[in-house]
PDB file of N, CA and C in Angstrom:
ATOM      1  N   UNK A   1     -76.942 -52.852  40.892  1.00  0.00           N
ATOM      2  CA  UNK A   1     -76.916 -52.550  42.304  1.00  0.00           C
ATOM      3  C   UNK A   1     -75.585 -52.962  42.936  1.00  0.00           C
ATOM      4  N   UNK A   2     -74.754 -53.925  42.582  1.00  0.00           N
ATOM      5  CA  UNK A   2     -73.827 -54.629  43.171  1.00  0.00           C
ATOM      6  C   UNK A   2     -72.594 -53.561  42.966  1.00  0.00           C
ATOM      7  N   UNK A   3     -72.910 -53.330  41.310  1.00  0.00           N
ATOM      8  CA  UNK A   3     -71.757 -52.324  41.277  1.00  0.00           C
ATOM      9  C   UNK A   3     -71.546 -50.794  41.959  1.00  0.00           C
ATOM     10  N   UNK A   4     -72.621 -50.860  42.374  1.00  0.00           N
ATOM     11  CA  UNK A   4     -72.816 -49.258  43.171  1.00  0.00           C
ATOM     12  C   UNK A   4     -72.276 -49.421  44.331  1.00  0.00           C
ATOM     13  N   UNK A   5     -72.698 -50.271  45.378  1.00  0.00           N
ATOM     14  CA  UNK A   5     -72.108 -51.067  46.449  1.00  0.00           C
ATOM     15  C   UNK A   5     -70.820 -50.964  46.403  1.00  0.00           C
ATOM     16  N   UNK A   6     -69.875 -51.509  45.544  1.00  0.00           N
ATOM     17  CA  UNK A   6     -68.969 -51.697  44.876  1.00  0.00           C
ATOM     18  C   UNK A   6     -68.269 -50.325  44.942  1.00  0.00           C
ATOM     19  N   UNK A   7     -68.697 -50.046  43.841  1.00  0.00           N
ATOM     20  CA  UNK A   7     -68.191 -48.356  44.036  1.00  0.00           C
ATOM     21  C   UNK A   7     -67.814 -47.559  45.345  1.00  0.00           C
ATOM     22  N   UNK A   8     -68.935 -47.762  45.959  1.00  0.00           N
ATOM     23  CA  UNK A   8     -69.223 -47.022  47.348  1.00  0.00           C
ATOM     24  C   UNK A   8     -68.398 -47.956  48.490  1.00  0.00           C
ATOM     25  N   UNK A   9     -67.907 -48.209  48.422  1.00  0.00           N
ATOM     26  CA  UNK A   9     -67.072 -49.354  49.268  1.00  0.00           C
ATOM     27  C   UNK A   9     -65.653 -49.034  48.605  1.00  0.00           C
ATOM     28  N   UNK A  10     -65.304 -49.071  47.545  1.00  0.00           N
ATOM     29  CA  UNK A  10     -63.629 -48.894  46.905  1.00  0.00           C
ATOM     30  C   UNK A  10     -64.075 -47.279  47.541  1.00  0.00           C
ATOM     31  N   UNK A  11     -64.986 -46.461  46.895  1.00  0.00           N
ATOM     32  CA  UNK A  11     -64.603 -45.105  47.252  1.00  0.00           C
ATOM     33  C   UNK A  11     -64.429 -44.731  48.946  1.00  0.00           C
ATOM     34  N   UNK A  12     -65.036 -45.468  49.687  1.00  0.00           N
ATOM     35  CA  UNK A  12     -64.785 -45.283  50.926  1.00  0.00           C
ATOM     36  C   UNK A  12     -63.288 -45.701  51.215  1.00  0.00           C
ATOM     37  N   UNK A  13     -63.087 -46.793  50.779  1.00  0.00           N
ATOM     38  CA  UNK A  13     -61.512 -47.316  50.992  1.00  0.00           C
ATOM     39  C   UNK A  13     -60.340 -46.629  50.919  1.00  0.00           C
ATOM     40  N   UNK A  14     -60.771 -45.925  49.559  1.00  0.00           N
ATOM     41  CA  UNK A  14     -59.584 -45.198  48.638  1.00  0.00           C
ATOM     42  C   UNK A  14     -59.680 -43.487  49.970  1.00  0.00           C
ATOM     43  N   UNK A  15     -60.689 -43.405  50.624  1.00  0.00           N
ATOM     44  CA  UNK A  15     -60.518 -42.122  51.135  1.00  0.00           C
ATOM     45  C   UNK A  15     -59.931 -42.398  52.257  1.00  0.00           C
ATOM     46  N   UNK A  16     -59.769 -43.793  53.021  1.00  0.00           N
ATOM     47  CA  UNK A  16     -59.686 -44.075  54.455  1.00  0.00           C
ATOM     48  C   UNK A  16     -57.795 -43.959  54.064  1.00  0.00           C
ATOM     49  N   UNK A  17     -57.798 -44.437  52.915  1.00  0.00           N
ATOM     50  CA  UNK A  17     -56.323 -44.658  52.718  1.00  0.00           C
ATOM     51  C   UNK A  17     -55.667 -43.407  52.627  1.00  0.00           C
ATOM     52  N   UNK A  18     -55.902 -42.680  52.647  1.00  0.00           N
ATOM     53  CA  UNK A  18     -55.358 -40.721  52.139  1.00  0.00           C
ATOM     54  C   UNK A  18     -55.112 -40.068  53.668  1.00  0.00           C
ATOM     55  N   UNK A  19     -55.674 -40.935  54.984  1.00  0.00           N
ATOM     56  CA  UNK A  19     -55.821 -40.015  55.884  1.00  0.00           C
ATOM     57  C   UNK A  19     -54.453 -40.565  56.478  1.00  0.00           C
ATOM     58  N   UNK A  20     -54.134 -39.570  57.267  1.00  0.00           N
ATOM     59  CA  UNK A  20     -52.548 -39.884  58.160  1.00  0.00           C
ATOM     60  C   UNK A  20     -52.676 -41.174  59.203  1.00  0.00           C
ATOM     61  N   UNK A  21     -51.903 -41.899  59.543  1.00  0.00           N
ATOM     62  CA  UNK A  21     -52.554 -42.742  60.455  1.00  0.00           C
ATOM     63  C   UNK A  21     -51.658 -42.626  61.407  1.00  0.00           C
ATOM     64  N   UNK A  22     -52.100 -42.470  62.347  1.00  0.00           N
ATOM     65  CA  UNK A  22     -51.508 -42.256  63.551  1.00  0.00           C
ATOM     66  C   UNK A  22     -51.153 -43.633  64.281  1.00  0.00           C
ATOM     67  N   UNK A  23     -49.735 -43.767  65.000  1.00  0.00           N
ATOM     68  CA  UNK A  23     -49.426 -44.494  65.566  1.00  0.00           C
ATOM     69  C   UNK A  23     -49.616 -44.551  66.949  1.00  0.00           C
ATOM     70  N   UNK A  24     -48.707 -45.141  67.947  1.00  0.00           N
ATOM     71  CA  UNK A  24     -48.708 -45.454  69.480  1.00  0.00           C
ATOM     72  C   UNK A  24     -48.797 -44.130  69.876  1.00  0.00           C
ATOM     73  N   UNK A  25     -49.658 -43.679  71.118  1.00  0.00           N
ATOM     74  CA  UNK A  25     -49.620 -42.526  71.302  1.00  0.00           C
ATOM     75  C   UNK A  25     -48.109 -41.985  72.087  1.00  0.00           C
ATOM     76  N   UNK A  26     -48.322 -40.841  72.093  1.00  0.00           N
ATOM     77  CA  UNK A  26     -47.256 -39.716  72.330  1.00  0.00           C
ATOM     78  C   UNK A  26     -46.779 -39.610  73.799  1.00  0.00           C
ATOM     79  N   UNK A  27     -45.639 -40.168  74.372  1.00  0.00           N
ATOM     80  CA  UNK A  27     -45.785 -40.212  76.031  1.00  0.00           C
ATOM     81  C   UNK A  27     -44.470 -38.839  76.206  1.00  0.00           C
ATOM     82  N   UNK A  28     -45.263 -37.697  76.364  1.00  0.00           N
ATOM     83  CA  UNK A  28     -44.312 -36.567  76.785  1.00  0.00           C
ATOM     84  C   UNK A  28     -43.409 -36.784  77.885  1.00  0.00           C
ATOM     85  N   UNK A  29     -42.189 -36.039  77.472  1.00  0.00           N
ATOM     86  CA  UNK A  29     -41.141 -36.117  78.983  1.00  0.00           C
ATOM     87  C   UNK A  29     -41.124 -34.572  79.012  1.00  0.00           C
ATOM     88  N   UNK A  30     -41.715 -34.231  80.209  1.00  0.00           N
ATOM     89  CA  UNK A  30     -41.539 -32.985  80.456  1.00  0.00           C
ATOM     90  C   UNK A  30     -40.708 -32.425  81.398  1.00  0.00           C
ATOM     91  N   UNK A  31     -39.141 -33.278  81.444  1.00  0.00           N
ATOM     92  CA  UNK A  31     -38.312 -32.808  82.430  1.00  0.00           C
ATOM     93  C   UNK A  31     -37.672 -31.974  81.581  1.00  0.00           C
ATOM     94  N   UNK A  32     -36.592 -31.266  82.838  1.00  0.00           N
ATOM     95  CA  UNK A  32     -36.090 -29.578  81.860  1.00  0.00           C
ATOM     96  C   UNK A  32     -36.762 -28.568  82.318  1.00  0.00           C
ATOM     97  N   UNK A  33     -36.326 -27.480  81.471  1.00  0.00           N
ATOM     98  CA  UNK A  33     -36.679 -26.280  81.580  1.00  0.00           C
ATOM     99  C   UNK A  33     -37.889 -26.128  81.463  1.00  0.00           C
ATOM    100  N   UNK A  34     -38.498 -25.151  81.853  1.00  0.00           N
ATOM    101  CA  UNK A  34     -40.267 -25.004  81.856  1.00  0.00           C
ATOM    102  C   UNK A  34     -40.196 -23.832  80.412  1.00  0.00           C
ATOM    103  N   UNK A  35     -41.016 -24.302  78.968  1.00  0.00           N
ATOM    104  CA  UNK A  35     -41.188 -24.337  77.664  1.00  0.00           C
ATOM    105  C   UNK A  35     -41.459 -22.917  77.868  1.00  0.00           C
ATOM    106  N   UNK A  36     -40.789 -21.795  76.619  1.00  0.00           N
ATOM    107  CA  UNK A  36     -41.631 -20.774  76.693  1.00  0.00           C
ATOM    108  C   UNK A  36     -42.833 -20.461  75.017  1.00  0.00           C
ATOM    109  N   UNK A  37     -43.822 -19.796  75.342  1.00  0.00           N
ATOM    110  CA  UNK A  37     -44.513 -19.652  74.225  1.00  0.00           C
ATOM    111  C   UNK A  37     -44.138 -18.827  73.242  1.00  0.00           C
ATOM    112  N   UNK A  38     -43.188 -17.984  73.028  1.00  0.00           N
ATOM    113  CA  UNK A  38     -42.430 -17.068  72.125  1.00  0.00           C
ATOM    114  C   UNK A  38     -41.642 -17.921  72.391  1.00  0.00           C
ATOM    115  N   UNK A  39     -40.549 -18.411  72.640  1.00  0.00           N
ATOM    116  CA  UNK A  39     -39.161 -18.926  71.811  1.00  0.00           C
ATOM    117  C   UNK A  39     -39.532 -20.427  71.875  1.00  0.00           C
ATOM    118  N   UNK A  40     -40.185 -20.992  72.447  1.00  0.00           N
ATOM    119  CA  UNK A  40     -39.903 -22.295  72.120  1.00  0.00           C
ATOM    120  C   UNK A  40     -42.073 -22.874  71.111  1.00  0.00           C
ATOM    121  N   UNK A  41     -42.694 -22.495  71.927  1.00  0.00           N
ATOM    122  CA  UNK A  41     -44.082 -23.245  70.531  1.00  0.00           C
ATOM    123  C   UNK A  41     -44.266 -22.316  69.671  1.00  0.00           C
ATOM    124  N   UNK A  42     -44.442 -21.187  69.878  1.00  0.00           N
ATOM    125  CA  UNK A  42     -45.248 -20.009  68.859  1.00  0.00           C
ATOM    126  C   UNK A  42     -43.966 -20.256  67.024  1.00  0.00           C
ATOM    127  N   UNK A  43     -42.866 -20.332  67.232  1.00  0.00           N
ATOM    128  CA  UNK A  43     -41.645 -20.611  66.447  1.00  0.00           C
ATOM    129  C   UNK A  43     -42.555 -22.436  65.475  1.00  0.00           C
ATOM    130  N   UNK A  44     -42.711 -23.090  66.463  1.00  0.00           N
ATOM    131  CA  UNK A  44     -43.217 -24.351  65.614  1.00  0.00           C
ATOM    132  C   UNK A  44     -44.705 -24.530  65.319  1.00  0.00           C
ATOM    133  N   UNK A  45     -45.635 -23.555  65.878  1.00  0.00           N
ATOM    134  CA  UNK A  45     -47.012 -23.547  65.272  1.00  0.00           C
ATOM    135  C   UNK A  45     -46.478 -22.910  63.725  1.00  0.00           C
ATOM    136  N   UNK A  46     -46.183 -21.987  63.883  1.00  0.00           N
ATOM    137  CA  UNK A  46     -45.855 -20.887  62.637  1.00  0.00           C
ATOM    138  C   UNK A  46     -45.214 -21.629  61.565  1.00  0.00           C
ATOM    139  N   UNK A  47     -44.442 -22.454  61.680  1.00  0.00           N
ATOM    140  CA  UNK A  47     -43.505 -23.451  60.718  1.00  0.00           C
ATOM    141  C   UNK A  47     -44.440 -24.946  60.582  1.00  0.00           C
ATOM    142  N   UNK A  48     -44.824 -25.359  61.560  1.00  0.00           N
ATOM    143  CA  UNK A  48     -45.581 -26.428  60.907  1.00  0.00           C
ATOM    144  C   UNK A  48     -47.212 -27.037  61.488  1.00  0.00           C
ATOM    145  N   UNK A  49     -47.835 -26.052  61.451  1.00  0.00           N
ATOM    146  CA  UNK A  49     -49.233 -26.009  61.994  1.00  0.00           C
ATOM    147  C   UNK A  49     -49.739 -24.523  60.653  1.00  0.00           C
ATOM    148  N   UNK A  50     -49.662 -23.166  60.752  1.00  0.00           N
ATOM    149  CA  UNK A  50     -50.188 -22.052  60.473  1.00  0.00           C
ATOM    150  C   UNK A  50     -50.581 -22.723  58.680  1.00  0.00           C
ATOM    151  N   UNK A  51     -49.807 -23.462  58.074  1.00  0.00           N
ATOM    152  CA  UNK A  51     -50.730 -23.681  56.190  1.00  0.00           C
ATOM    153  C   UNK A  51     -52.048 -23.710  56.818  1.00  0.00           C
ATOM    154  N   UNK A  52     -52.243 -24.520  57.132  1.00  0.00           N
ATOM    155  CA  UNK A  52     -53.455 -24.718  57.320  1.00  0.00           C
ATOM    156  C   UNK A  52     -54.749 -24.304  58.028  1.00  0.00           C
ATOM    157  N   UNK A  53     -53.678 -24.254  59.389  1.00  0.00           N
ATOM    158  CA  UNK A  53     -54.571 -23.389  60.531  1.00  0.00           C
ATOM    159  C   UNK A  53     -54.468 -22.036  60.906  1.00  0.00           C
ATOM    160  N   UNK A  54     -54.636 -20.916  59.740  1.00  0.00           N
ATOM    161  CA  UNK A  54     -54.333 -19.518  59.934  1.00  0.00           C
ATOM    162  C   UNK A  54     -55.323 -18.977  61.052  1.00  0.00           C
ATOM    163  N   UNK A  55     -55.587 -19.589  61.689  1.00  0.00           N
ATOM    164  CA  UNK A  55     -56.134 -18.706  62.767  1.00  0.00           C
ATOM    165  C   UNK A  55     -55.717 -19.244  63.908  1.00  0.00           C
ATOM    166  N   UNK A  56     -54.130 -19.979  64.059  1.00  0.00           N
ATOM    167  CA  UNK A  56     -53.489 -19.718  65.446  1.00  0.00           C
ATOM    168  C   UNK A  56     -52.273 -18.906  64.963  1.00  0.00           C
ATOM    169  N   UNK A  57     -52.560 -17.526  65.021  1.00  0.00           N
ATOM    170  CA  UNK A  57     -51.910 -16.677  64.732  1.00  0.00           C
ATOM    171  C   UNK A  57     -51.033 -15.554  66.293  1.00  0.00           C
ATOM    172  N   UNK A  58     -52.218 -16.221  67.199  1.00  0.00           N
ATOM    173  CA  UNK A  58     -51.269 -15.058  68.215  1.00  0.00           C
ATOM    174  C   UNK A  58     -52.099 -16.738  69.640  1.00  0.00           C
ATOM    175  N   UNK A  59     -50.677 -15.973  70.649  1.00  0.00           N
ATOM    176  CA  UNK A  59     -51.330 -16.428  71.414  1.00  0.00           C
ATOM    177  C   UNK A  59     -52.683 -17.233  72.370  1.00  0.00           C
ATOM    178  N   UNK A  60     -53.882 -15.896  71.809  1.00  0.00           N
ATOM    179  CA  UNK A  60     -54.999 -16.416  72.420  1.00  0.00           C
ATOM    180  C   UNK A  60     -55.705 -17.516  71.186  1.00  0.00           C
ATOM    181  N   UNK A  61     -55.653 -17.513  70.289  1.00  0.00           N
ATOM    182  CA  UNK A  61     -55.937 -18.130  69.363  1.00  0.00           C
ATOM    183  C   UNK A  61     -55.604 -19.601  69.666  1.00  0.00           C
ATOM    184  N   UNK A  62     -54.034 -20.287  70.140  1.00  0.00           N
ATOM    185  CA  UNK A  62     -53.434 -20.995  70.736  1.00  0.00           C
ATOM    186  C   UNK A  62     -54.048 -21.957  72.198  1.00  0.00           C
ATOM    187  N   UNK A  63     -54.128 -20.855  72.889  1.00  0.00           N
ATOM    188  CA  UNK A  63     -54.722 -21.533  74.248  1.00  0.00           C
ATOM    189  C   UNK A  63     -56.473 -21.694  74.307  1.00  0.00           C
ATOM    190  N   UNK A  64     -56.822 -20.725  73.329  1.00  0.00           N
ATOM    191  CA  UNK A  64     -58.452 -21.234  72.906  1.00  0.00           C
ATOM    192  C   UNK A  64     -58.652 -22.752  72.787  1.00  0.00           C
ATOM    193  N   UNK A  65     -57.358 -23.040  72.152  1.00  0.00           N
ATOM    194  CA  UNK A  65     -58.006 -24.573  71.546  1.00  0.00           C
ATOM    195  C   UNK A  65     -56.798 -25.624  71.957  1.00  0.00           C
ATOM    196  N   UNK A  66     -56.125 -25.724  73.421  1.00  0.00           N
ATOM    197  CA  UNK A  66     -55.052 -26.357  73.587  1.00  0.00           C
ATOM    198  C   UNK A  66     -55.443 -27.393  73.537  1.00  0.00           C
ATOM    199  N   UNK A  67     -56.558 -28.175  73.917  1.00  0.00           N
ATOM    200  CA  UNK A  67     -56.644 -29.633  74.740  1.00  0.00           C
ATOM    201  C   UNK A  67     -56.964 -30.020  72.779  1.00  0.00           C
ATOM    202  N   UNK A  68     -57.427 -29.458  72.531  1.00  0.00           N
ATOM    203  CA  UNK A  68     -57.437 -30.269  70.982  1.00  0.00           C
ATOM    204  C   UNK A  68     -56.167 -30.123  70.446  1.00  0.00           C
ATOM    205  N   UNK A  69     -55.430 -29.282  70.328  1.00  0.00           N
ATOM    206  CA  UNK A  69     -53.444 -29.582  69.808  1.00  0.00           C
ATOM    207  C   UNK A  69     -52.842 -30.222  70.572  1.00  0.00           C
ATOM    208  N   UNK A  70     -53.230 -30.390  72.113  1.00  0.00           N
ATOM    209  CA  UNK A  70     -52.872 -31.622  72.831  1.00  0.00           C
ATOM    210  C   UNK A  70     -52.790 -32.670  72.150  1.00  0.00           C
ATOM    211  N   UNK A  71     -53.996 -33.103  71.789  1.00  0.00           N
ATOM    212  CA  UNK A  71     -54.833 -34.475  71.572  1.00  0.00           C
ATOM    213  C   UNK A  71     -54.181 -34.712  70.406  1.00  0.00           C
ATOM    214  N   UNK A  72     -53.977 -33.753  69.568  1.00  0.00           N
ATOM    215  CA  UNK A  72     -53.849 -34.123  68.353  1.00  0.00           C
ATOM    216  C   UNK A  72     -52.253 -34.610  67.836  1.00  0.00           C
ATOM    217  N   UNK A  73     -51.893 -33.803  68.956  1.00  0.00           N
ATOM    218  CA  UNK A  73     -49.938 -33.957  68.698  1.00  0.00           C
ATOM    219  C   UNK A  73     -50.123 -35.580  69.460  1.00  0.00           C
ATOM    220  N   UNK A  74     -50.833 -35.663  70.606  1.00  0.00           N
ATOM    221  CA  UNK A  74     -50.326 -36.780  71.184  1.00  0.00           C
ATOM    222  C   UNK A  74     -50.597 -38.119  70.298  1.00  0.00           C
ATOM    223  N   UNK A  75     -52.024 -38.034  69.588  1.00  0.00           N
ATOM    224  CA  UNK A  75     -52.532 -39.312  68.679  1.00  0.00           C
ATOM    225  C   UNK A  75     -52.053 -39.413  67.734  1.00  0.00           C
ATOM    226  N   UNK A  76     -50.890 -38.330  67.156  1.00  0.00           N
ATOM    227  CA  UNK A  76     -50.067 -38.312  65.574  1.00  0.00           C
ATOM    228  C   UNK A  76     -50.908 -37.661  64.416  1.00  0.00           C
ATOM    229  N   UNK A  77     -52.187 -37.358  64.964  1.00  0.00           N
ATOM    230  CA  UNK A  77     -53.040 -37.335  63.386  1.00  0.00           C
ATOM    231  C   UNK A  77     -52.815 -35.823  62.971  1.00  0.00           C
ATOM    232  N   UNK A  78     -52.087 -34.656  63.790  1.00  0.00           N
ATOM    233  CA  UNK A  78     -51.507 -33.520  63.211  1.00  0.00           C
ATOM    234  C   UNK A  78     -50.612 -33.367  63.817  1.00  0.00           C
ATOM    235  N   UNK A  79     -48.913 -32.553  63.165  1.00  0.00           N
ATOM    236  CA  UNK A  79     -50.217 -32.116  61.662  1.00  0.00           C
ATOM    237  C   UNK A  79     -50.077 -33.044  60.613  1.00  0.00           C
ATOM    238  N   UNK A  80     -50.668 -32.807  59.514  1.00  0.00           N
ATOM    239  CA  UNK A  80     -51.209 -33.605  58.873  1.00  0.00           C
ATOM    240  C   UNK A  80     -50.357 -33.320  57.719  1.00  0.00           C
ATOM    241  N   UNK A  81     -49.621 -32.790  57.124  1.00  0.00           N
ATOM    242  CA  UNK A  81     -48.251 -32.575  55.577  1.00  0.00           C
ATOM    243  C   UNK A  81     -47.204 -32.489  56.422  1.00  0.00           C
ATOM    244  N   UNK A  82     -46.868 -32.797  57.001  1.00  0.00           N
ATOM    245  CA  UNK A  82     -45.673 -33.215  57.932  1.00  0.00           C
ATOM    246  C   UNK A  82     -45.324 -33.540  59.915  1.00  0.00           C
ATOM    247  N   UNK A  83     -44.299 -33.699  59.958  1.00  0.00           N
ATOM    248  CA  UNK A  83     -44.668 -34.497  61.261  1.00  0.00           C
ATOM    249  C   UNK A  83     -43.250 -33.268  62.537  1.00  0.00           C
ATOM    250  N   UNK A  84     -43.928 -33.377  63.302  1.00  0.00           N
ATOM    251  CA  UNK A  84     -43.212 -33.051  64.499  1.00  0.00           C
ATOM    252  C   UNK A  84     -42.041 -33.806  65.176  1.00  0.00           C
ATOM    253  N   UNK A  85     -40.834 -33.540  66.024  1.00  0.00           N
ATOM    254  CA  UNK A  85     -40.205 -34.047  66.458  1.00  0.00           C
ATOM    255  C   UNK A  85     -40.187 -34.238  67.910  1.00  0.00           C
ATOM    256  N   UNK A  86     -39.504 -35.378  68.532  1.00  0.00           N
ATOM    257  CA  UNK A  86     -40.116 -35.822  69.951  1.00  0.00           C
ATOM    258  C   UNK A  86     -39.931 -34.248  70.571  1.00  0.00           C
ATOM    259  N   UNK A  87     -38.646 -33.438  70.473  1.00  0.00           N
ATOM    260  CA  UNK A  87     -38.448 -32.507  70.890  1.00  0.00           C
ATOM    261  C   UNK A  87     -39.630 -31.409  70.632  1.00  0.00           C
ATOM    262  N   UNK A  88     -39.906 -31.484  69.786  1.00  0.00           N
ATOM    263  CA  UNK A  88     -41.118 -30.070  68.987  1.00  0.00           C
ATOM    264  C   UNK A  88     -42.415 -30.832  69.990  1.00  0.00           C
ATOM    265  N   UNK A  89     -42.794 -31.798  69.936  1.00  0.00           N
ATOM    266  CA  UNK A  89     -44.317 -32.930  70.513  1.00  0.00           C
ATOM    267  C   UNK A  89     -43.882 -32.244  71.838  1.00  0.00           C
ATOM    268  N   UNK A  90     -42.811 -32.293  72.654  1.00  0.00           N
ATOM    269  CA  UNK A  90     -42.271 -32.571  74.060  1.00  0.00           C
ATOM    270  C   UNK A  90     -42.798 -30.607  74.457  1.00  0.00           C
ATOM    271  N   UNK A  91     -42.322 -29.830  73.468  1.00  0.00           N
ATOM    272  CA  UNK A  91     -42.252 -28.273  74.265  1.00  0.00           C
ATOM    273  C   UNK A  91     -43.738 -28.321  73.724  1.00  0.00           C
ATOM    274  N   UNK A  92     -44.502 -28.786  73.114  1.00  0.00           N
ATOM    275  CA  UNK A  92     -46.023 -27.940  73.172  1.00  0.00           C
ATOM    276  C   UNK A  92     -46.997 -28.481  74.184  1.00  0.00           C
ATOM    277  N   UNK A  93     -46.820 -29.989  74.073  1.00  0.00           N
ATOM    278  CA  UNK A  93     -47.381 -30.550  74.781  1.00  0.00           C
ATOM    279  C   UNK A  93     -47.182 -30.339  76.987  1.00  0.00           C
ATOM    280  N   UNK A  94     -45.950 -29.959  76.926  1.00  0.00           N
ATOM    281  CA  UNK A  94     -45.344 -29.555  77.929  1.00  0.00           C
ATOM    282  C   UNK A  94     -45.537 -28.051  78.399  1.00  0.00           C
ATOM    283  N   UNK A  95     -45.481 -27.322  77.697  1.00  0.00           N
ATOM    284  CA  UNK A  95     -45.933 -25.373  77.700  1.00  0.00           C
ATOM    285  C   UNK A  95     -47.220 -25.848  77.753  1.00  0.00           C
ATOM    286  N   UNK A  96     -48.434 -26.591  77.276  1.00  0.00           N
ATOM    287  CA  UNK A  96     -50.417 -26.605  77.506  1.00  0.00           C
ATOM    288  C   UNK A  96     -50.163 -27.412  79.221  1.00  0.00           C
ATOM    289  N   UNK A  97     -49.321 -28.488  79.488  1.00  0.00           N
ATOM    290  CA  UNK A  97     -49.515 -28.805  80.482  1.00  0.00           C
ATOM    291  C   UNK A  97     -48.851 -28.294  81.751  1.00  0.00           C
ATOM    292  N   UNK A  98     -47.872 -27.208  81.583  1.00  0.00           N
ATOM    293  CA  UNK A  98     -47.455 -26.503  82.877  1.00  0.00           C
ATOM    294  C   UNK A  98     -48.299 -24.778  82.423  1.00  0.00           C
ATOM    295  N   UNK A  99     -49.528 -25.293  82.268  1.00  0.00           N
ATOM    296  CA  UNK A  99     -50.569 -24.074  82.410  1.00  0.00           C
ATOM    297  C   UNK A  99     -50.579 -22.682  81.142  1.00  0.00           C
ATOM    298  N   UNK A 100     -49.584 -23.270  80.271  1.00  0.00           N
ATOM    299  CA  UNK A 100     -50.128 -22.262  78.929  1.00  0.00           C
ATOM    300  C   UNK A 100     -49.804 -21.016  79.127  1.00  0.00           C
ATOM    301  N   UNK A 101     -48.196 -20.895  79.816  1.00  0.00           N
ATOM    302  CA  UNK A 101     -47.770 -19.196  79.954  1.00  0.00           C
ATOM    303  C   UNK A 101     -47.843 -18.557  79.046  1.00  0.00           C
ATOM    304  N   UNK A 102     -48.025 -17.333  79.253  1.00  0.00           N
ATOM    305  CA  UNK A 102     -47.650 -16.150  77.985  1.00  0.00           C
ATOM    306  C   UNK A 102     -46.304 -15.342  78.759  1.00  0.00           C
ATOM    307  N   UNK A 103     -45.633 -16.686  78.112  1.00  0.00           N
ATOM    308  CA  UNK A 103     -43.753 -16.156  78.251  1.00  0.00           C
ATOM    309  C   UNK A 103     -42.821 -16.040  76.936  1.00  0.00           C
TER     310      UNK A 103
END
């Protein structure tokens, strides 16, 4: 019994350890130009969001689910095989919060 415990405890461990861990959250500066969704996010979903998430492929796909790519850019935990730059964090997070143009 001990060793099952055992088991089930390293195997929980060994999975907690695989996940990304997110640091201090994300404090956007959204001074500047107002972000557009063709030249400035749709360019960095496509390059480092789409492996995984093939279904933010156009626009509406995008603003369906902003407050969760919000959340997620701001807490670090995506994406998840590589990381964003303050600049890349700054135009998405900034284009969902000046209302999600289709510019």
């Amino acid at each position: 019994m001990k060793k099952i415990i055992f088991s089930l405890l390293f195997a929980a461990a060994l999975m907690a350890s695989c996940s990304k861990s997110s640091g201090p959250a994300f404090v956007p500066d959204c001074t500047g130009a107002v972000k557009s969704f063709s030249a400035d996010v749709m360019p960095i979903i496509q390059n480092s969001c789409n492996g995984c998430h093939n279904n933010f492929s156009n626009y509406t796909d995008i603003v369906s689910d902003k407050s969760s790519i919000r959340s997620k850019i701001v807490d670090g935990s995506m994406p998840k095989k590589s990381s964003l730059t303050s600049d890349q964090k700054n135009s998405i997070i900034c284009w969902i919060d000046n209302g999600t143009p289709n510019n």
